[in-house]
PDB file of N, CA and C in Angstrom:
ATOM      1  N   UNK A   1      37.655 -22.608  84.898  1.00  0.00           N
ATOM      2  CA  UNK A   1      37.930 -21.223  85.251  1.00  0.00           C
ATOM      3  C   UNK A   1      36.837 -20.720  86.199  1.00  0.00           C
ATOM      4  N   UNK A   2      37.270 -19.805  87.284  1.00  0.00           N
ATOM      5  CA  UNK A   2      36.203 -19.467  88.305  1.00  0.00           C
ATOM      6  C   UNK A   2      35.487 -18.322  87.804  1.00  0.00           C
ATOM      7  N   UNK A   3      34.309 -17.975  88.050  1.00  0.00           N
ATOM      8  CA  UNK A   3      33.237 -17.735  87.795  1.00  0.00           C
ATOM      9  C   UNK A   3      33.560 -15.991  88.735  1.00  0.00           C
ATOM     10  N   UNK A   4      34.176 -15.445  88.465  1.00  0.00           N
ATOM     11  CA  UNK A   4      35.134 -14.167  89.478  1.00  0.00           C
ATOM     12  C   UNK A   4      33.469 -13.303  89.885  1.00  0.00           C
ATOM     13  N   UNK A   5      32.728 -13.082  89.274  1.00  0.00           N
ATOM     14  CA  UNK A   5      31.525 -12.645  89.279  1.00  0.00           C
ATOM     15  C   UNK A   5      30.304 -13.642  90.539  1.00  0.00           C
ATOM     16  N   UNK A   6      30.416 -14.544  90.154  1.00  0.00           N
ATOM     17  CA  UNK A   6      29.592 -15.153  91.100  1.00  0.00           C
ATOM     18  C   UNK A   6      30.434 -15.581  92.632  1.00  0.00           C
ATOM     19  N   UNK A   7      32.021 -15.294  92.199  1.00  0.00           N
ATOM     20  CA  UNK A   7      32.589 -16.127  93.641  1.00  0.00           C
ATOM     21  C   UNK A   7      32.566 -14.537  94.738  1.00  0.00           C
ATOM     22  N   UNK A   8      32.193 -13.240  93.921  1.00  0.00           N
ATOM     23  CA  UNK A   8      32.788 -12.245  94.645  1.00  0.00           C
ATOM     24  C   UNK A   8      31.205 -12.020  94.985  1.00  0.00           C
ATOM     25  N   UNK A   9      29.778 -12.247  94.506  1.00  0.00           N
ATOM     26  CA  UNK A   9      28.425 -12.534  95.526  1.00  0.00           C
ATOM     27  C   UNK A   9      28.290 -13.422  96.687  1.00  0.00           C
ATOM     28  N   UNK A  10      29.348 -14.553  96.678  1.00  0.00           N
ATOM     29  CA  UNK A  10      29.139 -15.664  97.385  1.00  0.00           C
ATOM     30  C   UNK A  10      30.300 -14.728  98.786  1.00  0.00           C
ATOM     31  N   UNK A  11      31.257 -14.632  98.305  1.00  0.00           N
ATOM     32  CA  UNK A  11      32.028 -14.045  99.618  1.00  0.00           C
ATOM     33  C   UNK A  11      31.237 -12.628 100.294  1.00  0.00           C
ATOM     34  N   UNK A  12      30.357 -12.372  99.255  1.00  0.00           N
ATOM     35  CA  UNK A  12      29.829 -10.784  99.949  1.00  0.00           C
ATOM     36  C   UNK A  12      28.678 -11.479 100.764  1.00  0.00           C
ATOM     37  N   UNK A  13      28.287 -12.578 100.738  1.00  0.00           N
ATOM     38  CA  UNK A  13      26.939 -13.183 101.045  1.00  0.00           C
ATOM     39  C   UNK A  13      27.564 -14.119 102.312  1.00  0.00           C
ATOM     40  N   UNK A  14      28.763 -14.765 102.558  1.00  0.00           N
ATOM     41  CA  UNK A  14      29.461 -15.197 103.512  1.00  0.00           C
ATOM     42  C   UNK A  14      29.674 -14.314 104.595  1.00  0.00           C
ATOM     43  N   UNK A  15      30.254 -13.166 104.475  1.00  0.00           N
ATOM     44  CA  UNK A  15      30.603 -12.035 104.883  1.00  0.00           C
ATOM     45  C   UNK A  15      29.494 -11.284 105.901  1.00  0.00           C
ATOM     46  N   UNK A  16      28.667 -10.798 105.305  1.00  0.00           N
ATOM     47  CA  UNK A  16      27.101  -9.908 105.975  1.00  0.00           C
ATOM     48  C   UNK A  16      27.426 -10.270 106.918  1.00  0.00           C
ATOM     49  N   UNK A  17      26.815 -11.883 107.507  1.00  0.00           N
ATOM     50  CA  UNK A  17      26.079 -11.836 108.909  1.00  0.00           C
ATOM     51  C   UNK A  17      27.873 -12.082 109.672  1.00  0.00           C
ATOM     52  N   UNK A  18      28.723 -12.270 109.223  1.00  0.00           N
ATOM     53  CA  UNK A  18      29.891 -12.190 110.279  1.00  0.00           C
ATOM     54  C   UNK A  18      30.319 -10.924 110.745  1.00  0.00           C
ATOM     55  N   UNK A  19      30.170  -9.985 109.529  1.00  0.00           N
ATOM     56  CA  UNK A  19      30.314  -8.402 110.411  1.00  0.00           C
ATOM     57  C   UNK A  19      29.643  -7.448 111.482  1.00  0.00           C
ATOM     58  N   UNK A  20      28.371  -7.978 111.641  1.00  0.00           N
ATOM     59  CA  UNK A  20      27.738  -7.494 113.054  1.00  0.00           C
ATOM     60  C   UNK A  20      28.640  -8.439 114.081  1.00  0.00           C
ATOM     61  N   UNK A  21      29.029  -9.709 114.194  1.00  0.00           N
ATOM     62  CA  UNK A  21      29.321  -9.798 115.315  1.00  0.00           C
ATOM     63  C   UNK A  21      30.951  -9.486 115.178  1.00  0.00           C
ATOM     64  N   UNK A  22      31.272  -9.326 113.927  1.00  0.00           N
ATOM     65  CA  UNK A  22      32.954  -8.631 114.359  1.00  0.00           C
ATOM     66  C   UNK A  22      32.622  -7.155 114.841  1.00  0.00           C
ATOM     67  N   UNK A  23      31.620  -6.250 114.245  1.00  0.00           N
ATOM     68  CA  UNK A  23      31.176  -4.869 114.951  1.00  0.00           C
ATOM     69  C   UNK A  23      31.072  -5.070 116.878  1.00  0.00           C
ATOM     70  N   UNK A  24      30.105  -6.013 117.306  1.00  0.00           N
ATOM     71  CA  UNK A  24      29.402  -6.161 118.355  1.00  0.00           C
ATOM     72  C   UNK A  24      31.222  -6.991 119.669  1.00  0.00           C
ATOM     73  N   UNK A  25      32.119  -7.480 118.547  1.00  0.00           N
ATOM     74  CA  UNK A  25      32.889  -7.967 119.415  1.00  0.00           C
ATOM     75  C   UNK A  25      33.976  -7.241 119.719  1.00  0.00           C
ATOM     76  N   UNK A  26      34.033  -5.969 119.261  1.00  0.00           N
ATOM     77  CA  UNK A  26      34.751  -4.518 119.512  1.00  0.00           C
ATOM     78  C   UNK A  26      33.985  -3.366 119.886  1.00  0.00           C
ATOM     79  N   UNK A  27      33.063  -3.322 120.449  1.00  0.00           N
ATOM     80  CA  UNK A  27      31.921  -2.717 121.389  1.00  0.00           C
ATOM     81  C   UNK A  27      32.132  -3.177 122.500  1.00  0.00           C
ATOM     82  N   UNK A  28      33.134  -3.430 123.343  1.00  0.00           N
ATOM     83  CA  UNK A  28      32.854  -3.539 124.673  1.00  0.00           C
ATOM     84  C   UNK A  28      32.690  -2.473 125.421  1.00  0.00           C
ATOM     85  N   UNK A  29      34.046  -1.674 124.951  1.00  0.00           N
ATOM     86  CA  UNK A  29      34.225  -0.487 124.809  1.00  0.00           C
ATOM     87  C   UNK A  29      34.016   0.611 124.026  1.00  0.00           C
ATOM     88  N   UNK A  30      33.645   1.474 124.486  1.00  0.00           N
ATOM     89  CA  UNK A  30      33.157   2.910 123.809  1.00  0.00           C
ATOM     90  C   UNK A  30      33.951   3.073 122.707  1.00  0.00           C
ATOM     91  N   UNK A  31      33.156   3.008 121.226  1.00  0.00           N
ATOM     92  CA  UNK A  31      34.230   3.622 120.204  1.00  0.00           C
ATOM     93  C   UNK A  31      33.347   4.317 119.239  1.00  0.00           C
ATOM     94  N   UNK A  32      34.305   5.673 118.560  1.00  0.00           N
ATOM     95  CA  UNK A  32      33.078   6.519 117.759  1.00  0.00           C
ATOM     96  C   UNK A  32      33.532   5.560 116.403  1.00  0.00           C
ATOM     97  N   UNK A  33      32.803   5.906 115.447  1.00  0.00           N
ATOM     98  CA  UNK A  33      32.747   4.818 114.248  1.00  0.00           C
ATOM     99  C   UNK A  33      34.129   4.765 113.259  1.00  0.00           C
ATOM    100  N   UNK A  34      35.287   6.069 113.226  1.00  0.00           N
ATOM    101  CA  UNK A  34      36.000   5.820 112.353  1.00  0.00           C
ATOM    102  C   UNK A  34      36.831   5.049 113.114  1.00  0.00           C
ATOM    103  N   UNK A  35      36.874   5.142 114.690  1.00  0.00           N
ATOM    104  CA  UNK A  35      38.139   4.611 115.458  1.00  0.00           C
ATOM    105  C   UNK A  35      37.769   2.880 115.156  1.00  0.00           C
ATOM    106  N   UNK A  36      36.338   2.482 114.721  1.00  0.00           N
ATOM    107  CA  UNK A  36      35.852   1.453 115.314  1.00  0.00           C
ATOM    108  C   UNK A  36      36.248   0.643 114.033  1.00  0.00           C
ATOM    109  N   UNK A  37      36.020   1.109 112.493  1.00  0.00           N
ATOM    110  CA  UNK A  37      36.659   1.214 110.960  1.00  0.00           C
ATOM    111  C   UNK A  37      37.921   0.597 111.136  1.00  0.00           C
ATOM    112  N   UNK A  38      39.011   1.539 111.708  1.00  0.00           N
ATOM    113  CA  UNK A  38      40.066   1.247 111.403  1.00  0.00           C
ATOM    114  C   UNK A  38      40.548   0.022 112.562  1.00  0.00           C
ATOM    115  N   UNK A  39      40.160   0.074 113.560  1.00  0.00           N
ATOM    116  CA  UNK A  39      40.554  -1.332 114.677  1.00  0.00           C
ATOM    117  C   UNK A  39      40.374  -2.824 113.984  1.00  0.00           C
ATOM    118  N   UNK A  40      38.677  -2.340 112.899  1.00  0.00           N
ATOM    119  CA  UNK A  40      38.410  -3.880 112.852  1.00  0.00           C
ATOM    120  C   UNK A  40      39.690  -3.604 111.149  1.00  0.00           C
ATOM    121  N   UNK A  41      39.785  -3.336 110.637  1.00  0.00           N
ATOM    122  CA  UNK A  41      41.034  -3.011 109.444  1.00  0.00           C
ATOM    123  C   UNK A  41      41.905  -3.584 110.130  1.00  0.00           C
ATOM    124  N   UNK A  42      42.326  -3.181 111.314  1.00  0.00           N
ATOM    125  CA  UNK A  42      44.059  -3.175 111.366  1.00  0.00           C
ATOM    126  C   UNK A  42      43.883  -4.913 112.233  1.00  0.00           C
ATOM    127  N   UNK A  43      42.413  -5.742 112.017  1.00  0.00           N
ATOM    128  CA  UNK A  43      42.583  -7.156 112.660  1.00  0.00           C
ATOM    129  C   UNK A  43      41.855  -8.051 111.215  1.00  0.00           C
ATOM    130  N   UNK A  44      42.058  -7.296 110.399  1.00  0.00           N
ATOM    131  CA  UNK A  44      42.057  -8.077 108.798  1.00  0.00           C
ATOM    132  C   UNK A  44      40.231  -7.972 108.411  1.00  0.00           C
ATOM    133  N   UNK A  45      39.880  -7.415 109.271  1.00  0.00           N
ATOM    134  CA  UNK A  45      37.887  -7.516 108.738  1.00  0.00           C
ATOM    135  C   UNK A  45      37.748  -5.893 107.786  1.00  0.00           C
ATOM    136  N   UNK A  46      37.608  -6.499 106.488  1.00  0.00           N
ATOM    137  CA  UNK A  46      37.635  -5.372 105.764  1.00  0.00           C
ATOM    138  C   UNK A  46      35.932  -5.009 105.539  1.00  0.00           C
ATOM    139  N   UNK A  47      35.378  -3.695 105.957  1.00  0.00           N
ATOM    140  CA  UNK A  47      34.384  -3.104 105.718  1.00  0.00           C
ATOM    141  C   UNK A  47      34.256  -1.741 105.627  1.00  0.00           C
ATOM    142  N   UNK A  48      33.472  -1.269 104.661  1.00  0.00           N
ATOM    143  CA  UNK A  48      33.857   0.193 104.155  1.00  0.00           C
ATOM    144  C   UNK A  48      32.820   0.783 104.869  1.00  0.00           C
ATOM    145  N   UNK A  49      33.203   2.224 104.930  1.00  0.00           N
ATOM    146  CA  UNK A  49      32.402   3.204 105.853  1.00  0.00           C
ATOM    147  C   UNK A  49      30.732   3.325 105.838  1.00  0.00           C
ATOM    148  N   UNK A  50      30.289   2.790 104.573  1.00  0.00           N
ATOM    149  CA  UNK A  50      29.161   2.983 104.011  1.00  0.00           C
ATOM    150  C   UNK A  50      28.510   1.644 104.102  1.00  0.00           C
ATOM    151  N   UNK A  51      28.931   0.950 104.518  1.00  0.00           N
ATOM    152  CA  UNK A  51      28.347  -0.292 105.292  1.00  0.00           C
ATOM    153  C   UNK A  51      28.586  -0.313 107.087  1.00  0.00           C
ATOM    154  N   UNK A  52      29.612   0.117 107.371  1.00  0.00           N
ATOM    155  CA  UNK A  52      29.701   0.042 109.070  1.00  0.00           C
ATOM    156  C   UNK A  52      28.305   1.230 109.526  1.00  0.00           C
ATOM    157  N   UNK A  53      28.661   2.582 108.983  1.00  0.00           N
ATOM    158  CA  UNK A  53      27.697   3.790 109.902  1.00  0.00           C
ATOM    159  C   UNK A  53      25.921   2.901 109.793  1.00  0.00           C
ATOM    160  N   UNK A  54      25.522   2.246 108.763  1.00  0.00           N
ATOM    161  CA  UNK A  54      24.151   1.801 108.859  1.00  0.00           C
ATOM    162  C   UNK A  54      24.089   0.834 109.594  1.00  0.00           C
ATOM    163  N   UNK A  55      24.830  -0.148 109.173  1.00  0.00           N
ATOM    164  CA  UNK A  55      25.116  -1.234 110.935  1.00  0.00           C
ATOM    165  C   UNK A  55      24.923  -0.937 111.866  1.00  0.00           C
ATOM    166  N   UNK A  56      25.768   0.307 112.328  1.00  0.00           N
ATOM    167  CA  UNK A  56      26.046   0.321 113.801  1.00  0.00           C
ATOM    168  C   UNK A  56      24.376   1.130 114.123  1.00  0.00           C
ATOM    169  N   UNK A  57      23.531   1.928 113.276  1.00  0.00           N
ATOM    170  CA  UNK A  57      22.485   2.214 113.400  1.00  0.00           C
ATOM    171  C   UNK A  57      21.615   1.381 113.726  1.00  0.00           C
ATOM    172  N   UNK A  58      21.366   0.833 112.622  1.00  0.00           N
ATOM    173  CA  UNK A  58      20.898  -0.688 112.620  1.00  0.00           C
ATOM    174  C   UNK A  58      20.604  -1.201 114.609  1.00  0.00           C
ATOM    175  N   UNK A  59      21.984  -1.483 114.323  1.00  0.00           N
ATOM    176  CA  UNK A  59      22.458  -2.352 115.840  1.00  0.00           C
ATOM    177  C   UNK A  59      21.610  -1.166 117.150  1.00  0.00           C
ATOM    178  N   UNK A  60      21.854  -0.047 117.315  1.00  0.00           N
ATOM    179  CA  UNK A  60      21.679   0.573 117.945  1.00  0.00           C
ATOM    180  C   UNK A  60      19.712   0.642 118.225  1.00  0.00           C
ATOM    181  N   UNK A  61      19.223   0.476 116.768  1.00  0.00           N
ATOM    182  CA  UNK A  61      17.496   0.893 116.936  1.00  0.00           C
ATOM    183  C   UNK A  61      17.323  -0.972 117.421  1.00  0.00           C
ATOM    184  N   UNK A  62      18.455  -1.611 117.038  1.00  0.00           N
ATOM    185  CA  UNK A  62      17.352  -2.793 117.804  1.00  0.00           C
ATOM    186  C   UNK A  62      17.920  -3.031 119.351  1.00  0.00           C
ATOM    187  N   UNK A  63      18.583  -1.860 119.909  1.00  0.00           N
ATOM    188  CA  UNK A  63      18.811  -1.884 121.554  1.00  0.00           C
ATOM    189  C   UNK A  63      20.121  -2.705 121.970  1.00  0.00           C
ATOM    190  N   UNK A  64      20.596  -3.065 120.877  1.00  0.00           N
ATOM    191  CA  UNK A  64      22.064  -3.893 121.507  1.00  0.00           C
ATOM    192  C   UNK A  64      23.298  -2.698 121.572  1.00  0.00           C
ATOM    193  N   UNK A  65      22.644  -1.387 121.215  1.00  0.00           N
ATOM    194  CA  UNK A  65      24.352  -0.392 121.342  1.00  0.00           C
ATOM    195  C   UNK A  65      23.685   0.772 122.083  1.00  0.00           C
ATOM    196  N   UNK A  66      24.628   1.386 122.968  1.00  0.00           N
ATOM    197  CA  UNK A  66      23.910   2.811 123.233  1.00  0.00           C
ATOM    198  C   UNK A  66      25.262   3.882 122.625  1.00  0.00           C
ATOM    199  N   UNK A  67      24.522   5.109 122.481  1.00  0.00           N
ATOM    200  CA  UNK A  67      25.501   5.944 122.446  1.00  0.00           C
ATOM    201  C   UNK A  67      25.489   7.233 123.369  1.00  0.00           C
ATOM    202  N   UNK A  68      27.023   7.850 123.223  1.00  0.00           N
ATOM    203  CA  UNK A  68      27.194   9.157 123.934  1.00  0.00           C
ATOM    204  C   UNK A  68      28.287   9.785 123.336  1.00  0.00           C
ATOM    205  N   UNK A  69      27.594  11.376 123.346  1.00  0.00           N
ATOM    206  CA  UNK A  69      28.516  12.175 122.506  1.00  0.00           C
ATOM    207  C   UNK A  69      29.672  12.630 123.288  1.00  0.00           C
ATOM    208  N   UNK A  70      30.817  13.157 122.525  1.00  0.00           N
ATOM    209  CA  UNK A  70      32.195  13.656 123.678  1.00  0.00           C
ATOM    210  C   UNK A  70      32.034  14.860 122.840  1.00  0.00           C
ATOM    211  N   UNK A  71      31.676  16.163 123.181  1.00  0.00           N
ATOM    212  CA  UNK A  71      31.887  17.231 122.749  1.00  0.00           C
ATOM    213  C   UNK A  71      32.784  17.978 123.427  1.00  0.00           C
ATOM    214  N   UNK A  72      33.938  17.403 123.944  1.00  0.00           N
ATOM    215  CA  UNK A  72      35.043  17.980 124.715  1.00  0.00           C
ATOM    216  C   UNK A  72      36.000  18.553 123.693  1.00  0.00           C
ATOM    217  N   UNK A  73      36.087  17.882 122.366  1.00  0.00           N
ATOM    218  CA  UNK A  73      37.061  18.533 121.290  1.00  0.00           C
ATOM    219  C   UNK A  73      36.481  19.097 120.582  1.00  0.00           C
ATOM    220  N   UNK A  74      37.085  20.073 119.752  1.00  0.00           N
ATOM    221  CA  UNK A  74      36.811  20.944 118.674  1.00  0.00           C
ATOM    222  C   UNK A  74      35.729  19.958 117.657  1.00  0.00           C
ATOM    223  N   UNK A  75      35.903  18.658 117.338  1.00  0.00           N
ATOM    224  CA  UNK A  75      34.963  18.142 116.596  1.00  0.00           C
ATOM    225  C   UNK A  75      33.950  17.165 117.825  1.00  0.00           C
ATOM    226  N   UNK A  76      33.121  17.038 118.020  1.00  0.00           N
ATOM    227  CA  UNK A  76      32.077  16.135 118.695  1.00  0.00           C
ATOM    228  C   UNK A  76      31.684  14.467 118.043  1.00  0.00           C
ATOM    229  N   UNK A  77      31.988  13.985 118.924  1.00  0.00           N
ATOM    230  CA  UNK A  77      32.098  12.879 118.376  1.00  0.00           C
ATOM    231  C   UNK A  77      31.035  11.541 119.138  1.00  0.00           C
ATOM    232  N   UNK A  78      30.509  10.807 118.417  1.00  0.00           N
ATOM    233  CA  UNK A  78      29.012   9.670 118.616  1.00  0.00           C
ATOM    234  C   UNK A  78      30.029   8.638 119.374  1.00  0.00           C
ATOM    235  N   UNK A  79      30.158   7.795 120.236  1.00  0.00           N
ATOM    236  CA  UNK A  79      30.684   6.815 120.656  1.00  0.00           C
ATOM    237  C   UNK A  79      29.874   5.868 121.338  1.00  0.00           C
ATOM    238  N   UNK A  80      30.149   4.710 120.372  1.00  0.00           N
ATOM    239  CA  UNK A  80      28.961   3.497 120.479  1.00  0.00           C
ATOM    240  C   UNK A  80      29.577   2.583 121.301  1.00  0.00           C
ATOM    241  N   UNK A  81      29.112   1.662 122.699  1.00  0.00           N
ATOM    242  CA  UNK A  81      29.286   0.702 123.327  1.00  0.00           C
ATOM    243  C   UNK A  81      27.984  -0.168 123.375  1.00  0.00           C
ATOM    244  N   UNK A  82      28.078  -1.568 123.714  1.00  0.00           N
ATOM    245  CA  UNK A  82      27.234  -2.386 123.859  1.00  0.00           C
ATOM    246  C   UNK A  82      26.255  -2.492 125.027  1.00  0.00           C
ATOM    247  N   UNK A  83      25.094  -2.414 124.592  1.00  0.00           N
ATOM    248  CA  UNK A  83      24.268  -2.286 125.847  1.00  0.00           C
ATOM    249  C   UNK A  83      24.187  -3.571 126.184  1.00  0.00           C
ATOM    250  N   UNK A  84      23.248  -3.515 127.550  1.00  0.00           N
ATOM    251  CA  UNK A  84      23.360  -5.253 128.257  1.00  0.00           C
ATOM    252  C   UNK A  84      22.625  -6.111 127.376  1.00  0.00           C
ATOM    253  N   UNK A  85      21.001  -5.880 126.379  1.00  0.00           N
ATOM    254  CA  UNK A  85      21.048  -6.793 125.345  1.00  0.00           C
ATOM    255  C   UNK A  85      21.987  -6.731 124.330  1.00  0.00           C
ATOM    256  N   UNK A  86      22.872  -6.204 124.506  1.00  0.00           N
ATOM    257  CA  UNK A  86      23.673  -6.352 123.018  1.00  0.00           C
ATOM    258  C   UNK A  86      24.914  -7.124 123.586  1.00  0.00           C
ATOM    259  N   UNK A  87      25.007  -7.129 124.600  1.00  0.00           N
ATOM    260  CA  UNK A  87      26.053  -8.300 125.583  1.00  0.00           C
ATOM    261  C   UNK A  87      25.898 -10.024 125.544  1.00  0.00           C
ATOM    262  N   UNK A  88      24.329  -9.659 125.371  1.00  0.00           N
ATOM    263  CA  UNK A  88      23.786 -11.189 125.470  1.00  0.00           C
ATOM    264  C   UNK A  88      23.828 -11.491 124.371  1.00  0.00           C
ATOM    265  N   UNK A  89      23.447 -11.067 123.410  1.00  0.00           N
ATOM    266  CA  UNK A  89      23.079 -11.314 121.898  1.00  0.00           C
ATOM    267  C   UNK A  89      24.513 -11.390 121.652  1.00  0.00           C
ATOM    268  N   UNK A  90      25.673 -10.769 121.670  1.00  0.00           N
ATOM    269  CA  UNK A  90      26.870 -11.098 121.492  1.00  0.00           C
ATOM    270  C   UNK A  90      27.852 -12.172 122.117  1.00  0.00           C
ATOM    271  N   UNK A  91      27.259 -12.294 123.032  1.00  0.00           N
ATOM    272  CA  UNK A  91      27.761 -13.891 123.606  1.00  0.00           C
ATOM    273  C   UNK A  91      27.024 -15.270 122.890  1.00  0.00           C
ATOM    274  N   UNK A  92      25.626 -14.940 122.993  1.00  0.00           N
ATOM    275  CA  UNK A  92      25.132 -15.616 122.272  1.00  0.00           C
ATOM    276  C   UNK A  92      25.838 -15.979 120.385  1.00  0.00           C
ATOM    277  N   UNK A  93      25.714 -15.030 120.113  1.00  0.00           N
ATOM    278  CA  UNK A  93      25.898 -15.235 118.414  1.00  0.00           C
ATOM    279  C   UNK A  93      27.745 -15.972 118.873  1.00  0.00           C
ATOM    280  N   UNK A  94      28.714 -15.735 119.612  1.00  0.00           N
ATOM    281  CA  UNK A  94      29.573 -16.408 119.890  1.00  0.00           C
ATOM    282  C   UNK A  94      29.743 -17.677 119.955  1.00  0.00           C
ATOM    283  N   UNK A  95      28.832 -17.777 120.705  1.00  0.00           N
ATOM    284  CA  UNK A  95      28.591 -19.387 121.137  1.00  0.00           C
ATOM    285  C   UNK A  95      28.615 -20.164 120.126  1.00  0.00           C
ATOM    286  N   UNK A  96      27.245 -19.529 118.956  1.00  0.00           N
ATOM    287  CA  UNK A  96      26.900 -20.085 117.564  1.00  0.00           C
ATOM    288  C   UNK A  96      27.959 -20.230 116.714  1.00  0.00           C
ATOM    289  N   UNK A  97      28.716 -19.241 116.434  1.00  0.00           N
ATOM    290  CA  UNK A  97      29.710 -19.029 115.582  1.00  0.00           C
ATOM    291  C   UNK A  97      31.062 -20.006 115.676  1.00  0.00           C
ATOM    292  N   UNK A  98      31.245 -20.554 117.254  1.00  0.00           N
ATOM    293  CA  UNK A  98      32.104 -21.461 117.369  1.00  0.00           C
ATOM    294  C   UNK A  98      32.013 -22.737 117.138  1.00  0.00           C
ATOM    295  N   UNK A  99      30.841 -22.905 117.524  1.00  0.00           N
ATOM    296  CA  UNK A  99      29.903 -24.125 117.008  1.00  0.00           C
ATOM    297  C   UNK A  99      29.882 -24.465 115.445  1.00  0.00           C
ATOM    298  N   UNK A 100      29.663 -23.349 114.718  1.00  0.00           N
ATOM    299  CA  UNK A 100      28.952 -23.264 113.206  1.00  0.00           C
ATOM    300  C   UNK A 100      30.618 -23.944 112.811  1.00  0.00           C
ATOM    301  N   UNK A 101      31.502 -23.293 113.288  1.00  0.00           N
ATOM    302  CA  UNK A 101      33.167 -23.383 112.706  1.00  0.00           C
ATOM    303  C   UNK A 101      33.428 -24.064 113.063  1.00  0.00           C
ATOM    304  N   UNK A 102      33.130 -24.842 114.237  1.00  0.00           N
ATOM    305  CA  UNK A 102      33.713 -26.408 114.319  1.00  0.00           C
ATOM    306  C   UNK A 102      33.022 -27.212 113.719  1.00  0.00           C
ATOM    307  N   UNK A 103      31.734 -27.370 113.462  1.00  0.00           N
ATOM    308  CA  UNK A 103      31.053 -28.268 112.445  1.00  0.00           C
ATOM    309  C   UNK A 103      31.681 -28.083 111.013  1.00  0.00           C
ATOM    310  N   UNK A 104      32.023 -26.803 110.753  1.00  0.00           N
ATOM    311  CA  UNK A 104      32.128 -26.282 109.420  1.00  0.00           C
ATOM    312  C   UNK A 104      33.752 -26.742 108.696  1.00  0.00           C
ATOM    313  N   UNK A 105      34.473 -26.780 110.368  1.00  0.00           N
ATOM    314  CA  UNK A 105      36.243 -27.139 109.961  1.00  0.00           C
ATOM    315  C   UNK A 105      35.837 -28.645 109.546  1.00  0.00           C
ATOM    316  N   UNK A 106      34.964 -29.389 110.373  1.00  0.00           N
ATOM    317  CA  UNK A 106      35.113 -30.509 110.247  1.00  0.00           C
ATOM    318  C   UNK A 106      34.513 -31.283 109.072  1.00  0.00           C
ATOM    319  N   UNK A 107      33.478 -30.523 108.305  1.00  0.00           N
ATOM    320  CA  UNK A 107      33.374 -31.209 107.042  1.00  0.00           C
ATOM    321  C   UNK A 107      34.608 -30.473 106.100  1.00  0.00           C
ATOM    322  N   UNK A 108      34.943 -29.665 106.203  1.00  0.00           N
ATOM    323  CA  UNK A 108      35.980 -29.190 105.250  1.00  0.00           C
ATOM    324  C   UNK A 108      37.344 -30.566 105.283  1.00  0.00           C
ATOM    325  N   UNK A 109      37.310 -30.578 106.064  1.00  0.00           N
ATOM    326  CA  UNK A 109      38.617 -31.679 106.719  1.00  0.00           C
ATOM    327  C   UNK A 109      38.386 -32.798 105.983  1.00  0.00           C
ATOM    328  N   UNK A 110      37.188 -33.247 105.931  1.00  0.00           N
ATOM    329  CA  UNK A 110      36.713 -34.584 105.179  1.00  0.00           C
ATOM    330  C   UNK A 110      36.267 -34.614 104.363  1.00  0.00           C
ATOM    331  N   UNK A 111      36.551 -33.353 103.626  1.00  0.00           N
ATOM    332  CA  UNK A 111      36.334 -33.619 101.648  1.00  0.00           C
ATOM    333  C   UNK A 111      37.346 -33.391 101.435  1.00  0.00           C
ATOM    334  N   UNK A 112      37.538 -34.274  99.871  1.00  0.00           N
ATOM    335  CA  UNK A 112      38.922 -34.321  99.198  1.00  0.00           C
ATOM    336  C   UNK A 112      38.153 -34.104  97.742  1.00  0.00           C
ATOM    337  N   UNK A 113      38.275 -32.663  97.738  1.00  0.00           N
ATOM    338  CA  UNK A 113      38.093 -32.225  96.368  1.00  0.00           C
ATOM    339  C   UNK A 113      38.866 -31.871  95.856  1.00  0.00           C
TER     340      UNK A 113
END
């Protein structure tokens, strides 16, 4: 019987470092944070509000996001795009990630558990 407690640390611990670059790979373009919530939702990356707004902070104090406000509507709104280090660092972590998953398909492929 699975261990429902330890398998739901291991997927939260899988998870972390793939959601900055699912954040960073929908930053090309300008998006304020709930539009940015529900895009990565409606492409199956589930993360709740209270983990994305410190991220995208996060992301922003280490120079890979800039922002700008639209106070053209009744509510004013933060809209985060990728700055040029956050372009590189996102191509970069790409690169890795395709790499990591083709090494990673390929031992999966060759165990028979």
């Amino acid at each position: 019987m699975i261990n429902q407690s330890l398998l739901a640390g291991m997927i939260t611990e899988l998870r972390r470092g793939t959601l900055t670059l699912a954040v960073l790979s929908q930053l090309e373009k300008p998006q304020y944070g709930y539009s940015l919530l529900q895009s990565l939702e409606g492409k199956g990356i589930q993360i709740e509000a209270n983990t994305l707004y410190p991220l995208m902070r996060r992301l922003e104090s280490q120079g890979l996001l800039e922002n700008s406000w639209d106070t053209s509507s009744a509510r004013p709104r933060k809209y985060y795009v990728l700055s040029g280090a956050g372009r590189e660092i996102y191509e970069a972590l790409k690169d890795e990630w395709m790499k990591t998953c083709q090494s990673i398909n390929g031992l999966l492929r060759e165990t028979k558990i």
